[in-house]
C-alpha atoms as a PDB file:
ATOM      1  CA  UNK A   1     219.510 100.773 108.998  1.00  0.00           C
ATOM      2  CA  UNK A   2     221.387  98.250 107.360  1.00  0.00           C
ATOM      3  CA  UNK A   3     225.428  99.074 105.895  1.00  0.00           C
ATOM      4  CA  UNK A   4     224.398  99.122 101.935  1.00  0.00           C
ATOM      5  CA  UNK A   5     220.929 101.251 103.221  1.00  0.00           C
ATOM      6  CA  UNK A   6     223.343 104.189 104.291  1.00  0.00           C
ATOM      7  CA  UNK A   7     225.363 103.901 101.273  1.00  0.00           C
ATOM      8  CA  UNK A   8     225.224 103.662  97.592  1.00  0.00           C
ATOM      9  CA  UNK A   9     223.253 100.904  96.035  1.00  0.00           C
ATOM     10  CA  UNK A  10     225.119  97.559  95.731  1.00  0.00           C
ATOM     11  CA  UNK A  11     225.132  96.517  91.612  1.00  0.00           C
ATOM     12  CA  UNK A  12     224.333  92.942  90.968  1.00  0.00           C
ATOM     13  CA  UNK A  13     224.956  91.954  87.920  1.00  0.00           C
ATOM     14  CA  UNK A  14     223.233  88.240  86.634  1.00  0.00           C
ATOM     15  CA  UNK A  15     224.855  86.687  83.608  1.00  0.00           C
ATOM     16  CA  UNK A  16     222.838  84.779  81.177  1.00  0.00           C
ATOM     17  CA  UNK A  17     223.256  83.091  77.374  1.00  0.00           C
ATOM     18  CA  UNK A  18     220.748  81.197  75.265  1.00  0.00           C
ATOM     19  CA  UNK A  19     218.967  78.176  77.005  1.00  0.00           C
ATOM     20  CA  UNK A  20     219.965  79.257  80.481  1.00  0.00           C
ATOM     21  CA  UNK A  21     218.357  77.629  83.423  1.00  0.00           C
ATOM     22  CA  UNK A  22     215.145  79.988  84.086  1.00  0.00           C
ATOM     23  CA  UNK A  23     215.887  79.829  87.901  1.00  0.00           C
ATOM     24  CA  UNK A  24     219.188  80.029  88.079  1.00  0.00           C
ATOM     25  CA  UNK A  25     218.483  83.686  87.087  1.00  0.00           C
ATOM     26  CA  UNK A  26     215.482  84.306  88.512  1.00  0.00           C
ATOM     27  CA  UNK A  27     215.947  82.581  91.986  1.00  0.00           C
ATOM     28  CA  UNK A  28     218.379  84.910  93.362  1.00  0.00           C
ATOM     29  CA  UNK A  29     217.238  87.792  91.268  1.00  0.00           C
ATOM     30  CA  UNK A  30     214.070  87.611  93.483  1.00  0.00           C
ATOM     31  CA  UNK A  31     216.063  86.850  96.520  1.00  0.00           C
ATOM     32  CA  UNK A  32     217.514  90.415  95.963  1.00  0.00           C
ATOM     33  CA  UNK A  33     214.644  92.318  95.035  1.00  0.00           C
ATOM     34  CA  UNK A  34     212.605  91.222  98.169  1.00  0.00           C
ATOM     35  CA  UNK A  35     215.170  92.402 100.084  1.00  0.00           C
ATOM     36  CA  UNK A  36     215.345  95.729  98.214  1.00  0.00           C
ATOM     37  CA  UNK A  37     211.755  95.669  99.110  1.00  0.00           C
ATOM     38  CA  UNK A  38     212.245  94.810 102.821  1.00  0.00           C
ATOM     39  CA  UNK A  39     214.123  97.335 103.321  1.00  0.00           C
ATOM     40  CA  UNK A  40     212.207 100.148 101.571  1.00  0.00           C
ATOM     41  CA  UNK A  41     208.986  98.959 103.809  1.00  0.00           C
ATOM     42  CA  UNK A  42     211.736 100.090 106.677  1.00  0.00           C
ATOM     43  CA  UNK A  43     211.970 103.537 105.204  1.00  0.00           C
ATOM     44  CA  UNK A  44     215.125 102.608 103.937  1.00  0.00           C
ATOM     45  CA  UNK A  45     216.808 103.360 100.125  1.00  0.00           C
ATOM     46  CA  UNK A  46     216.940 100.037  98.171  1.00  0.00           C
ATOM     47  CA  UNK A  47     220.178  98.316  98.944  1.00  0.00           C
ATOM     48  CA  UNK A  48     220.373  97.242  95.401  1.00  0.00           C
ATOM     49  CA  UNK A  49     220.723  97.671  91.652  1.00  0.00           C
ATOM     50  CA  UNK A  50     219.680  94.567  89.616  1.00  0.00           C
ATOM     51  CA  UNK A  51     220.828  93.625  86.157  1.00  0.00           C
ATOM     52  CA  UNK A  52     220.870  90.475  83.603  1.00  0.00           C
ATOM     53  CA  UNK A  53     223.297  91.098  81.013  1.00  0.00           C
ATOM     54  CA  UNK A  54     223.872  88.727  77.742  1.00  0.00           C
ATOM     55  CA  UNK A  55     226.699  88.887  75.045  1.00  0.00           C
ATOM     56  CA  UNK A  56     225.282  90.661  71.929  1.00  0.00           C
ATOM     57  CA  UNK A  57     221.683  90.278  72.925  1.00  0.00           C
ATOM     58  CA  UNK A  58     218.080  92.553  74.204  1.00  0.00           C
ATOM     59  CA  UNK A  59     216.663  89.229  75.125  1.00  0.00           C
ATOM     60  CA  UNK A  60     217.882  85.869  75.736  1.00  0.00           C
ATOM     61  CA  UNK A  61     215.522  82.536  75.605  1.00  0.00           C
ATOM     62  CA  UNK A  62     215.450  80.402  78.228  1.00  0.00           C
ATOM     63  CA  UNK A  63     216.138  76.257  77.999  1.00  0.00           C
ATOM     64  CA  UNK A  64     212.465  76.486  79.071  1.00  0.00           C
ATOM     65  CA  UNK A  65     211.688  78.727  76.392  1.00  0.00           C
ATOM     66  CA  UNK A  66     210.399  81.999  77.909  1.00  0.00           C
ATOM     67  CA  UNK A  67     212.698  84.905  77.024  1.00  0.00           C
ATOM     68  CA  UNK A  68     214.587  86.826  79.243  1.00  0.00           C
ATOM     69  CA  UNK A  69     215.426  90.878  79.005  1.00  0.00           C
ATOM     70  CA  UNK A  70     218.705  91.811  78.787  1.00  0.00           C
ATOM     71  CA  UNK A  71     221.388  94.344  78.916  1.00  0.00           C
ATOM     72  CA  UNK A  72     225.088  94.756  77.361  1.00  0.00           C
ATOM     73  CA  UNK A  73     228.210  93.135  78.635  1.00  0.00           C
ATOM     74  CA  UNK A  74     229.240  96.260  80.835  1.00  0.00           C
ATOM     75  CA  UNK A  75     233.299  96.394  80.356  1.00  0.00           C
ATOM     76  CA  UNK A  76     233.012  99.856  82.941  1.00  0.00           C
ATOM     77  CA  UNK A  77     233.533  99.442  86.620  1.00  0.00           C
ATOM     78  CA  UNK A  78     232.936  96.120  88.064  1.00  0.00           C
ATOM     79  CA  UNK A  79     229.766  95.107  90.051  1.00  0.00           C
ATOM     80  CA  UNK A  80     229.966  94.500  93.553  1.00  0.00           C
ATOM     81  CA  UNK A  81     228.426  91.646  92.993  1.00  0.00           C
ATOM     82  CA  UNK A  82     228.564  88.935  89.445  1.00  0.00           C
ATOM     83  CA  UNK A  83     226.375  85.777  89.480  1.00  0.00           C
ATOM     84  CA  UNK A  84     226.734  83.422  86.680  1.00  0.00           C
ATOM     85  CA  UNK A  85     223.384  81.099  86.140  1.00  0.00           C
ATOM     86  CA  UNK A  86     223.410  78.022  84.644  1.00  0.00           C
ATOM     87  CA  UNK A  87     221.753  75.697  82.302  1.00  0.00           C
ATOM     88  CA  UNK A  88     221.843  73.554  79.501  1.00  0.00           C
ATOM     89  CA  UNK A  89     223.488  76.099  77.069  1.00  0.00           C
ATOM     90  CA  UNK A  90     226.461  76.818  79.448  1.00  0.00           C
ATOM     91  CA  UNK A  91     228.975  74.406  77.408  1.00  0.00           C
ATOM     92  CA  UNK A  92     228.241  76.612  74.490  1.00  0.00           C
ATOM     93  CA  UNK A  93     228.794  79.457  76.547  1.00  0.00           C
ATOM     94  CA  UNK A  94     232.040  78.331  78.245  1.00  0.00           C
ATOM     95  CA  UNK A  95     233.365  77.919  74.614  1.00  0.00           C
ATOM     96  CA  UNK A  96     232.859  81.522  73.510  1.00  0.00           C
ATOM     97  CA  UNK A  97     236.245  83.116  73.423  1.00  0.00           C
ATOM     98  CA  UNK A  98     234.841  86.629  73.605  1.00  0.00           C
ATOM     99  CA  UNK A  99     232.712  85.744  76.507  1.00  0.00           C
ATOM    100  CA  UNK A 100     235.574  83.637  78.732  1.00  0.00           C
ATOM    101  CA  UNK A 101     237.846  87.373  77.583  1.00  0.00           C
ATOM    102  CA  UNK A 102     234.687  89.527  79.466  1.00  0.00           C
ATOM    103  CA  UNK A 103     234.352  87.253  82.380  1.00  0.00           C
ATOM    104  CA  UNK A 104     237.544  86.955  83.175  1.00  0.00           C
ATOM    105  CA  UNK A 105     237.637  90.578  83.238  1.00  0.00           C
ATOM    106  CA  UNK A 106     234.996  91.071  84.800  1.00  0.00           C
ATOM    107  CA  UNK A 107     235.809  88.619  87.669  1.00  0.00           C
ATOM    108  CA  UNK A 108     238.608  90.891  88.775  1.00  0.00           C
ATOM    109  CA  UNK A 109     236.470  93.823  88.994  1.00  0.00           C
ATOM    110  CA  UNK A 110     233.668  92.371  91.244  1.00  0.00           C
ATOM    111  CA  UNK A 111     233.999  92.589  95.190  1.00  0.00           C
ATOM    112  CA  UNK A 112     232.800  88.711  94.515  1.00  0.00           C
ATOM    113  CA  UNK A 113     231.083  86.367  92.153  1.00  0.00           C
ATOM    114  CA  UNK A 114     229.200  83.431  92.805  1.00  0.00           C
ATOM    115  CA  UNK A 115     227.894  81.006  90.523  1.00  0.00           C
ATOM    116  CA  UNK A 116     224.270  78.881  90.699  1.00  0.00           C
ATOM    117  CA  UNK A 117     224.308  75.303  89.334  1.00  0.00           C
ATOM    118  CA  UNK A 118     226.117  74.322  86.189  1.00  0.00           C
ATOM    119  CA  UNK A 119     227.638  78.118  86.010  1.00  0.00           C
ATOM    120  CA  UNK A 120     230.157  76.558  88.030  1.00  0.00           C
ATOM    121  CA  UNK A 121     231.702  74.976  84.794  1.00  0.00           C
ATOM    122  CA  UNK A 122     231.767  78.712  82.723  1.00  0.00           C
ATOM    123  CA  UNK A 123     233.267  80.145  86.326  1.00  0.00           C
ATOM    124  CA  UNK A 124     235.594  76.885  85.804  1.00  0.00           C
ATOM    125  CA  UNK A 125     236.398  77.799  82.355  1.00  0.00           C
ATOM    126  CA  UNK A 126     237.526  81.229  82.567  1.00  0.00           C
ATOM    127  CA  UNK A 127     240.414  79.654  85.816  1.00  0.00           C
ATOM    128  CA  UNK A 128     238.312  81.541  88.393  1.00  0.00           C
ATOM    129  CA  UNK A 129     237.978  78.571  90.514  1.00  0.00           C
ATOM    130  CA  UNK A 130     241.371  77.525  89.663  1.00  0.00           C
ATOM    131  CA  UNK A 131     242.993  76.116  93.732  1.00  0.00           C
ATOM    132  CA  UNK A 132     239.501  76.664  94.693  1.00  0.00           C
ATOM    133  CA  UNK A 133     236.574  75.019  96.603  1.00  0.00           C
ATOM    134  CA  UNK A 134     233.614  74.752  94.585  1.00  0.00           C
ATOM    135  CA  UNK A 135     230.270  72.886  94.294  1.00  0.00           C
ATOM    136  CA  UNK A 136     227.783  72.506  91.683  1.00  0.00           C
ATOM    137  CA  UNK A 137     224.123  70.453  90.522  1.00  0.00           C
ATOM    138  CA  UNK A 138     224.992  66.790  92.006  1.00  0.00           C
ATOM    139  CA  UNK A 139     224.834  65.385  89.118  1.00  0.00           C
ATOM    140  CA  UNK A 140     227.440  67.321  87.725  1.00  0.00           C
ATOM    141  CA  UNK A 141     229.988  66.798  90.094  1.00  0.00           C
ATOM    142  CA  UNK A 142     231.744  64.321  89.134  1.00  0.00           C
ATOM    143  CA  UNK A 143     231.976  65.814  85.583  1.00  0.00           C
ATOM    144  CA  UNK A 144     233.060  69.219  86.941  1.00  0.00           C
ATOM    145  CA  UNK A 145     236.150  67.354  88.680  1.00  0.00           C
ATOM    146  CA  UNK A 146     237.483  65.721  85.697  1.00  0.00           C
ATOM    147  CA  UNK A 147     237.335  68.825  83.255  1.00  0.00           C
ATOM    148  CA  UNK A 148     238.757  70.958  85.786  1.00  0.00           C
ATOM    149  CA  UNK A 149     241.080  69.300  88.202  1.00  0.00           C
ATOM    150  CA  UNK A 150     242.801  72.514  89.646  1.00  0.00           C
ATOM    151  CA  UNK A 151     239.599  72.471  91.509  1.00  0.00           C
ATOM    152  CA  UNK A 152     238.568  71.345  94.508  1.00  0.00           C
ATOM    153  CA  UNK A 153     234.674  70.196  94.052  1.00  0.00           C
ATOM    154  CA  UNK A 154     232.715  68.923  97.001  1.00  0.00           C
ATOM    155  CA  UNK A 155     229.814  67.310  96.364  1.00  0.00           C
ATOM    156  CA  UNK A 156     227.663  67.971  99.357  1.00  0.00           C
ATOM    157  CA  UNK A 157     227.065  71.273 100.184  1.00  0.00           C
ATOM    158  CA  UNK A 158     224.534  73.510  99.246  1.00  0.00           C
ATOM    159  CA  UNK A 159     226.369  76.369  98.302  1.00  0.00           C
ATOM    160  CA  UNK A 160     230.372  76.700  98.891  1.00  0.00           C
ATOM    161  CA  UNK A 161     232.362  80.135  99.782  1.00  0.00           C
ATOM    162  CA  UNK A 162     236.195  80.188  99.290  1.00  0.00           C
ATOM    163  CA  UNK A 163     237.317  83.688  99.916  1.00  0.00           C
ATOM    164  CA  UNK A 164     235.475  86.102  96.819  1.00  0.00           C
ATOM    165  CA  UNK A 165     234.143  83.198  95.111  1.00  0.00           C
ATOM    166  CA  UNK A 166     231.179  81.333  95.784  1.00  0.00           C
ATOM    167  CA  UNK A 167     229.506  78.374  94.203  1.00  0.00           C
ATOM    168  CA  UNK A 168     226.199  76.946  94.683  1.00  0.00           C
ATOM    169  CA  UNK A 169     224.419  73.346  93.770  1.00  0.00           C
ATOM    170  CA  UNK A 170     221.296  72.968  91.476  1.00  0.00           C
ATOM    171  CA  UNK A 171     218.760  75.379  90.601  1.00  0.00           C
ATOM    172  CA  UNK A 172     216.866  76.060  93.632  1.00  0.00           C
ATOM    173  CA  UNK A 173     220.307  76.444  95.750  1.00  0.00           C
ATOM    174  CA  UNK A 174     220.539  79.186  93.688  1.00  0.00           C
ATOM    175  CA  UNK A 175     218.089  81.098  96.213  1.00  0.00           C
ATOM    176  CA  UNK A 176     220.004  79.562  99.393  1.00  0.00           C
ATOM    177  CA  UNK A 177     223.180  81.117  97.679  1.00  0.00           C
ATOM    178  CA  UNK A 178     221.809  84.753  97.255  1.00  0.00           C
ATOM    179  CA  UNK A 179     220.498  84.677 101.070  1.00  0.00           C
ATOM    180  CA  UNK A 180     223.791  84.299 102.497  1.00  0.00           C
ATOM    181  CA  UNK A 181     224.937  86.690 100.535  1.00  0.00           C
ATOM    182  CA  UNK A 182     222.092  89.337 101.935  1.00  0.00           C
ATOM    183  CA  UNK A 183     222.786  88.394 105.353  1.00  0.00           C
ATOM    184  CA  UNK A 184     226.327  88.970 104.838  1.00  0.00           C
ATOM    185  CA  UNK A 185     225.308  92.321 103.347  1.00  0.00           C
ATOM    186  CA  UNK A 186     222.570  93.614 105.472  1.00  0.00           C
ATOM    187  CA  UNK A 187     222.399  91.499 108.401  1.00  0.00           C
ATOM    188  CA  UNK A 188     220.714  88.179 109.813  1.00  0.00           C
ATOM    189  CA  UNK A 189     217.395  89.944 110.541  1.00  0.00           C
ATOM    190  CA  UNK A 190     216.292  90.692 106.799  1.00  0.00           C
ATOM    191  CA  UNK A 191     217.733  87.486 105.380  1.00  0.00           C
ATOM    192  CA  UNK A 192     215.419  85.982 107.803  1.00  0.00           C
ATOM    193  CA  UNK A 193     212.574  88.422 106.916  1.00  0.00           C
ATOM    194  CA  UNK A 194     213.213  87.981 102.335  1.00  0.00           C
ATOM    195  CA  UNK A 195     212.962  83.666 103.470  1.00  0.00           C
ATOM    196  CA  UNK A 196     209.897  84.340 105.561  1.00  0.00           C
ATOM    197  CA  UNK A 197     208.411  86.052 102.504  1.00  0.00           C
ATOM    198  CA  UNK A 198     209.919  83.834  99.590  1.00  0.00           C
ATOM    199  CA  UNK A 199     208.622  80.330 102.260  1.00  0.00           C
ATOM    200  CA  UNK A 200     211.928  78.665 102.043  1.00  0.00           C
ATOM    201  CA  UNK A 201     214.297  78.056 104.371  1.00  0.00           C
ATOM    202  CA  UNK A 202     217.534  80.786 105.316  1.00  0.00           C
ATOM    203  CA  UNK A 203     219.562  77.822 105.943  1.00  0.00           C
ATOM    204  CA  UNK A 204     218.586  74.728 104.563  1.00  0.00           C
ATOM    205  CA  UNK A 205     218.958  71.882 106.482  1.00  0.00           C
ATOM    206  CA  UNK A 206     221.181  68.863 105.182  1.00  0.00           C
ATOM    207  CA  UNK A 207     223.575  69.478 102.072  1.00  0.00           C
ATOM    208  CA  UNK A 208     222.493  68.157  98.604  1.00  0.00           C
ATOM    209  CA  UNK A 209     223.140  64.802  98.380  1.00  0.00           C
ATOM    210  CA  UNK A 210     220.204  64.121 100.450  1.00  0.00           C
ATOM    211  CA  UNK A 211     218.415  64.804  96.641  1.00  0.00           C
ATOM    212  CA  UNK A 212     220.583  62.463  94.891  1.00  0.00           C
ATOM    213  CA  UNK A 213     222.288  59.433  94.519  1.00  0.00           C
ATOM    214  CA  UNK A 214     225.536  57.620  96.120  1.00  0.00           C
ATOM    215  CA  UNK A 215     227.893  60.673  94.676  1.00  0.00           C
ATOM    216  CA  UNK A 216     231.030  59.511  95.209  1.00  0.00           C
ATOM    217  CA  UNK A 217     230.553  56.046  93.779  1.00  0.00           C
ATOM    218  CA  UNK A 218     229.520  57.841  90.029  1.00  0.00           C
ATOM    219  CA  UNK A 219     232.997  58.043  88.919  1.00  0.00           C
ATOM    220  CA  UNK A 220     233.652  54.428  89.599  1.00  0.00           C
ATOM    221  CA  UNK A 221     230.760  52.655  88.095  1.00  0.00           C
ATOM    222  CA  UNK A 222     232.722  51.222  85.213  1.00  0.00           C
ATOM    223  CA  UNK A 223     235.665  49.667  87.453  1.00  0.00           C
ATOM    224  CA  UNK A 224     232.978  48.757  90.137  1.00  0.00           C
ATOM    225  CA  UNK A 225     229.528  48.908  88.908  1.00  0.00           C
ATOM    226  CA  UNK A 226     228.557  45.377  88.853  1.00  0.00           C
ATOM    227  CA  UNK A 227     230.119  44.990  92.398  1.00  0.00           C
ATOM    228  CA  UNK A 228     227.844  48.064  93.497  1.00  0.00           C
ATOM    229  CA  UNK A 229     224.795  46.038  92.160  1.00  0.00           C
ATOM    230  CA  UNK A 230     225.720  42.903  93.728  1.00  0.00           C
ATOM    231  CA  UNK A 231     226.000  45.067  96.932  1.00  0.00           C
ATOM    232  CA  UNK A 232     222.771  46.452  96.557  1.00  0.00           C
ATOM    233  CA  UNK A 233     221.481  42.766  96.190  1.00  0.00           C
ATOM    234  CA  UNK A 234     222.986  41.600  99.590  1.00  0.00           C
ATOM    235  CA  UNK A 235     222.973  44.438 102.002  1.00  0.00           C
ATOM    236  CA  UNK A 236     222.077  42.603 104.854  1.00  0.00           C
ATOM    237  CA  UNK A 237     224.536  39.485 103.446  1.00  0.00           C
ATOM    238  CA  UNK A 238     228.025  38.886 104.389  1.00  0.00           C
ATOM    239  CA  UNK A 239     229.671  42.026 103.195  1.00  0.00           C
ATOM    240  CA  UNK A 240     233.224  42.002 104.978  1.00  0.00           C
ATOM    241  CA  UNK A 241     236.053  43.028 102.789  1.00  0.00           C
ATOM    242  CA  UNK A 242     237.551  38.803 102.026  1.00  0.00           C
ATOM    243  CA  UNK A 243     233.620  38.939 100.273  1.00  0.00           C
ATOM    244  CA  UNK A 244     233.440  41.735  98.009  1.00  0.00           C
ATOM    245  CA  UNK A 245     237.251  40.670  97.030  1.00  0.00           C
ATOM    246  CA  UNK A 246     236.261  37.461  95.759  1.00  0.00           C
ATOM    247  CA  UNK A 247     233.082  38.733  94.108  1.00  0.00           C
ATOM    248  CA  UNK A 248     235.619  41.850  92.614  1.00  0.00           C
ATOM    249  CA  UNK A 249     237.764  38.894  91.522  1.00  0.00           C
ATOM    250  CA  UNK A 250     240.940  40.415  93.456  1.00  0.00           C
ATOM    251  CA  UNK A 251     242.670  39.792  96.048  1.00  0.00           C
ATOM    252  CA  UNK A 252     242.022  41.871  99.584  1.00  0.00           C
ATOM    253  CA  UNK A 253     244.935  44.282  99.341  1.00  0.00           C
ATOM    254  CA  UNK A 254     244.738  44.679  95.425  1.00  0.00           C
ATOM    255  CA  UNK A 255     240.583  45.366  95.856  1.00  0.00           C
ATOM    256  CA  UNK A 256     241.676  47.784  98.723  1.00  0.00           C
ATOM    257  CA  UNK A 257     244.176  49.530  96.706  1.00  0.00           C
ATOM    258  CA  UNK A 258     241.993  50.270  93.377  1.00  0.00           C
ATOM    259  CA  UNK A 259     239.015  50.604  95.129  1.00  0.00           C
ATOM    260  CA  UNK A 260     240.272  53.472  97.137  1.00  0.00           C
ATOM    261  CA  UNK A 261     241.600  54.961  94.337  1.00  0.00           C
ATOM    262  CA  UNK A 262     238.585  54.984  91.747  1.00  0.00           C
ATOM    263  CA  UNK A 263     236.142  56.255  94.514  1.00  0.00           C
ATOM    264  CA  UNK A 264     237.974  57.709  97.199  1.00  0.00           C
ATOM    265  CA  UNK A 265     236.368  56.096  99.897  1.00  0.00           C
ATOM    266  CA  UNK A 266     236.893  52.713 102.057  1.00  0.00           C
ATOM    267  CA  UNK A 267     234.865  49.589 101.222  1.00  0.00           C
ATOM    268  CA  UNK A 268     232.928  50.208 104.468  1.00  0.00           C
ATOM    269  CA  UNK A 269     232.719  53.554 103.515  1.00  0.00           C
ATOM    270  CA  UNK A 270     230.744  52.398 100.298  1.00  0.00           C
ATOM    271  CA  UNK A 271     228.963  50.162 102.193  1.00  0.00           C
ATOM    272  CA  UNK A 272     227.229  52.866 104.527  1.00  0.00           C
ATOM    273  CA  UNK A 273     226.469  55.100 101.302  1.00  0.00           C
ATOM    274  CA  UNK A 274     224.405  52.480  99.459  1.00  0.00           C
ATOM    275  CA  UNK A 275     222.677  51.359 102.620  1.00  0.00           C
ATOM    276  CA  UNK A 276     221.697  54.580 102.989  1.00  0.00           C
ATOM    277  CA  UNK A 277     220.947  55.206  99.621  1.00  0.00           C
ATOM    278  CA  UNK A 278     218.544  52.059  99.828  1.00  0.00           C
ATOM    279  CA  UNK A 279     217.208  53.676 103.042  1.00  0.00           C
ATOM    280  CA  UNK A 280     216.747  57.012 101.339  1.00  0.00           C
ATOM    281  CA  UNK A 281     214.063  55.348  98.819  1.00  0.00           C
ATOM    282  CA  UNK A 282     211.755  53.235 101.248  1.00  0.00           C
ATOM    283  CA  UNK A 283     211.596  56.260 103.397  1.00  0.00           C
ATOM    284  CA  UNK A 284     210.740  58.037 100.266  1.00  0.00           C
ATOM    285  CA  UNK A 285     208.520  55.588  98.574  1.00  0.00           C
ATOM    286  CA  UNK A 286     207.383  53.794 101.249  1.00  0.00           C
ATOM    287  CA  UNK A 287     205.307  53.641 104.450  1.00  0.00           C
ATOM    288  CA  UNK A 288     207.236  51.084 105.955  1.00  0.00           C
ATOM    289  CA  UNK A 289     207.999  51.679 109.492  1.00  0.00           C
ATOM    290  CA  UNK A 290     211.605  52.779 110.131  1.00  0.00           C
ATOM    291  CA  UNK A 291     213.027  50.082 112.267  1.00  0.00           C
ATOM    292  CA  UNK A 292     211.702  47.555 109.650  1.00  0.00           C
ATOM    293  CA  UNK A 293     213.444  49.701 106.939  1.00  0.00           C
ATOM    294  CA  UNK A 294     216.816  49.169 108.778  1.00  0.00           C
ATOM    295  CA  UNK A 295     216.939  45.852 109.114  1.00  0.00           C
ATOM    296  CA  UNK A 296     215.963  45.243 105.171  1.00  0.00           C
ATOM    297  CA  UNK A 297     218.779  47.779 104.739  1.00  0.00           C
ATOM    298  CA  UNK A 298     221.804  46.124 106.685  1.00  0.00           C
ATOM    299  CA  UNK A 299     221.707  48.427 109.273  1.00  0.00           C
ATOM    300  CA  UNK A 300     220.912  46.122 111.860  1.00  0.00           C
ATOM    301  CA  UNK A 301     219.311  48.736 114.176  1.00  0.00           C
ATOM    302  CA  UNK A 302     217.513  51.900 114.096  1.00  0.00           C
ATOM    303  CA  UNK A 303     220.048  53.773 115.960  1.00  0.00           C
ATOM    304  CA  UNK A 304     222.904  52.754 113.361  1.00  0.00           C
ATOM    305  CA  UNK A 305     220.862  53.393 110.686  1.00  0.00           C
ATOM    306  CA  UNK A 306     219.830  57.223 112.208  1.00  0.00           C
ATOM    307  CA  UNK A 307     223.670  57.198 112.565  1.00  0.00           C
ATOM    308  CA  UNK A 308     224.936  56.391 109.238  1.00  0.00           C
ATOM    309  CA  UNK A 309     222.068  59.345 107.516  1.00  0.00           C
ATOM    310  CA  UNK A 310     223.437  61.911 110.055  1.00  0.00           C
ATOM    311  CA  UNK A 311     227.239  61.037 108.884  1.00  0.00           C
ATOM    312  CA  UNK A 312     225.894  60.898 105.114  1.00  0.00           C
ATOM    313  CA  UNK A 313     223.304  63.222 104.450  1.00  0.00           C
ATOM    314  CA  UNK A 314     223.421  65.221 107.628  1.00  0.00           C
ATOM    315  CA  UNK A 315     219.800  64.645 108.538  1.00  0.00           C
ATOM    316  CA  UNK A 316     217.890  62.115 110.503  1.00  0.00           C
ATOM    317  CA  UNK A 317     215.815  59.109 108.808  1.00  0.00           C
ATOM    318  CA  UNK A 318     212.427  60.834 110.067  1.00  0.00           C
ATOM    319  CA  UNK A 319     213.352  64.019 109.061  1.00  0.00           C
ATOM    320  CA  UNK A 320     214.397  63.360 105.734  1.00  0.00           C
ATOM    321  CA  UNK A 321     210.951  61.063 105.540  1.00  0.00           C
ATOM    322  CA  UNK A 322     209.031  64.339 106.821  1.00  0.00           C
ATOM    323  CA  UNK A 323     210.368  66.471 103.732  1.00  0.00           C
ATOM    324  CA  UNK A 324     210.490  63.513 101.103  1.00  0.00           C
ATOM    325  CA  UNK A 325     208.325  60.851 101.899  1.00  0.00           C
ATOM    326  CA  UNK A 326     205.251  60.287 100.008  1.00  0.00           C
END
């Protein structure tokens, strides 16, 4: 019998507002009640107690329009465990004095809290992620960085755990989130058992940029966006630093300098990303055969090019053409 099967029922506690992300609540809610059913099947008592709960509200409605039942802001004692979704109304949410007053509250009372997608910026709001780690939707990234730059965001991962806190990326990592939090509750043997049942992976492989595009160039595109164009024109051109200086209209050690400050990364650095990011969409969109796909790419060879995905997007070329590829 699992730890929370010979004690009292762990309370999770799901927080939603109007034109939340459907899935955000609903992913890990179902993560947790398949495990409560697991475990009964095993003779067990469920290991938890699952609630939404909404500011003011019986029912919430959805951003995709299907409403959601709901329960009181609880200001008792704290739930082991507080998950804030996301979606497209979580700006409105983040700037609801009343609600920022609760969570911050209620942060304090929970054993932990995680957050699924875009909740990251109402967690970010109320300072719990304040000297913190945190992740959220790729797309968002960026965005969570600059309104919040006590924190620490990292763009890659699929979900992120800094001591009580933990922070996943969009939507469906919502689901990857709430299984590593039942196998740190009850064990590697059900977690394995609820993502049998649910058909998705326990631990998905590759982090999230594999769905998106070159993240850390985003923040630069007005400094460097018609440079990153002109790259993606001539990726198998003469790309050496003296090149991209002249075409940036600086000189080498000035383009070094501001480059490495508006994206964070090396020009070689940048290079690999949009070579792989061009790599990423003929795998994806086309049939073309791999080695052909490097060379169009810059790589040069199919073994640099299975090199640079592994450093980037932590998965091989064939893999990632296996789960993407059309």
């Amino acid at each position: 019998m699992s730890r929370a099967g010979r004690g009292s029922a762990r309370v999770i506690e799901v927080l939603a507002y109007p034109a939340v992300q459907l899935l955000d609540v609903t992913g890990p809610l179902q993560v947790f009640a398949t495990a409560n059913e697991q475990i009964v099947e095993a003779g067990g008592a469920p290991p938890y107690i699952l609630r939404v709960v909404a500011k003011d509200r019986a029912r919430v409605t959805a951003s995709s329009g299907l409403e959601i039942a709901t329960g009181p802001l609880s200001r008792s004692s704290g739930p082991d465990t507080l998950v804030v979704a996301g979606g497209p109304g979580v700006d409105a949410a983040a700037s609801d004095p009343a609600l920022l007053d609760w969570l911050r509250q209620r942060v304090k009372k929970a054993r932990r809290v995680a957050s699924v997608c875009t909740g990251a910026f109402l967690l970010g709001a109320s300072g719990a992620l304040d000297g913190r780690r945190a992740v959220t939707h790729w797309s968002y990234c960026a965005e969570l960085a600059k309104r919040f730059p006590a924190v620490r965001v990292e763009p890659d991962p699929i979900f992120v755990r800094d001591g009580a806190i933990w922070t996943s990326a969009g939507v469906t990592a919502g689901i990857d989130l709430a299984l590593a939090l039942v196998e740190e509750d009850l064990g590697r043997t059900i977690a394995l058992a609820v993502a049998r049942y649910l058909v998705v992976f326990l631990k998905r492989p590759g982090g999230q940029a594999q769905f998106s595009e070159a993240l850390s160039l985003q923040s630069a595109e007005d400094e460097f966006g018609a440079l990153h164009q002109w790259i993606c024109k001539h990726l198998t051109g003469d790309l050496s630093l003296s090149s991209l200086a002249r075409e940036a209209g600086m000189s080498e050690r000035s383009f070094s300098r501001h480059y490495a400050k508006a994206t964070g990364l090396t020009p070689l650095r940048a290079i690999e990303r949009l070579r792989v990011e061009a790599a990423r969409r003929m795998l994806s969109e086309t049939r073309l055969p791999v080695k052909r796909i490097s060379k169009r790419c810059g790589f040069g060879s199919e073994e640099t090019m299975r090199r640079s995905f592994l450093r980037v997007l932590a998965t091989a070329p064939q893999d990632y053409r296996r789960r993407f590829g059309s």
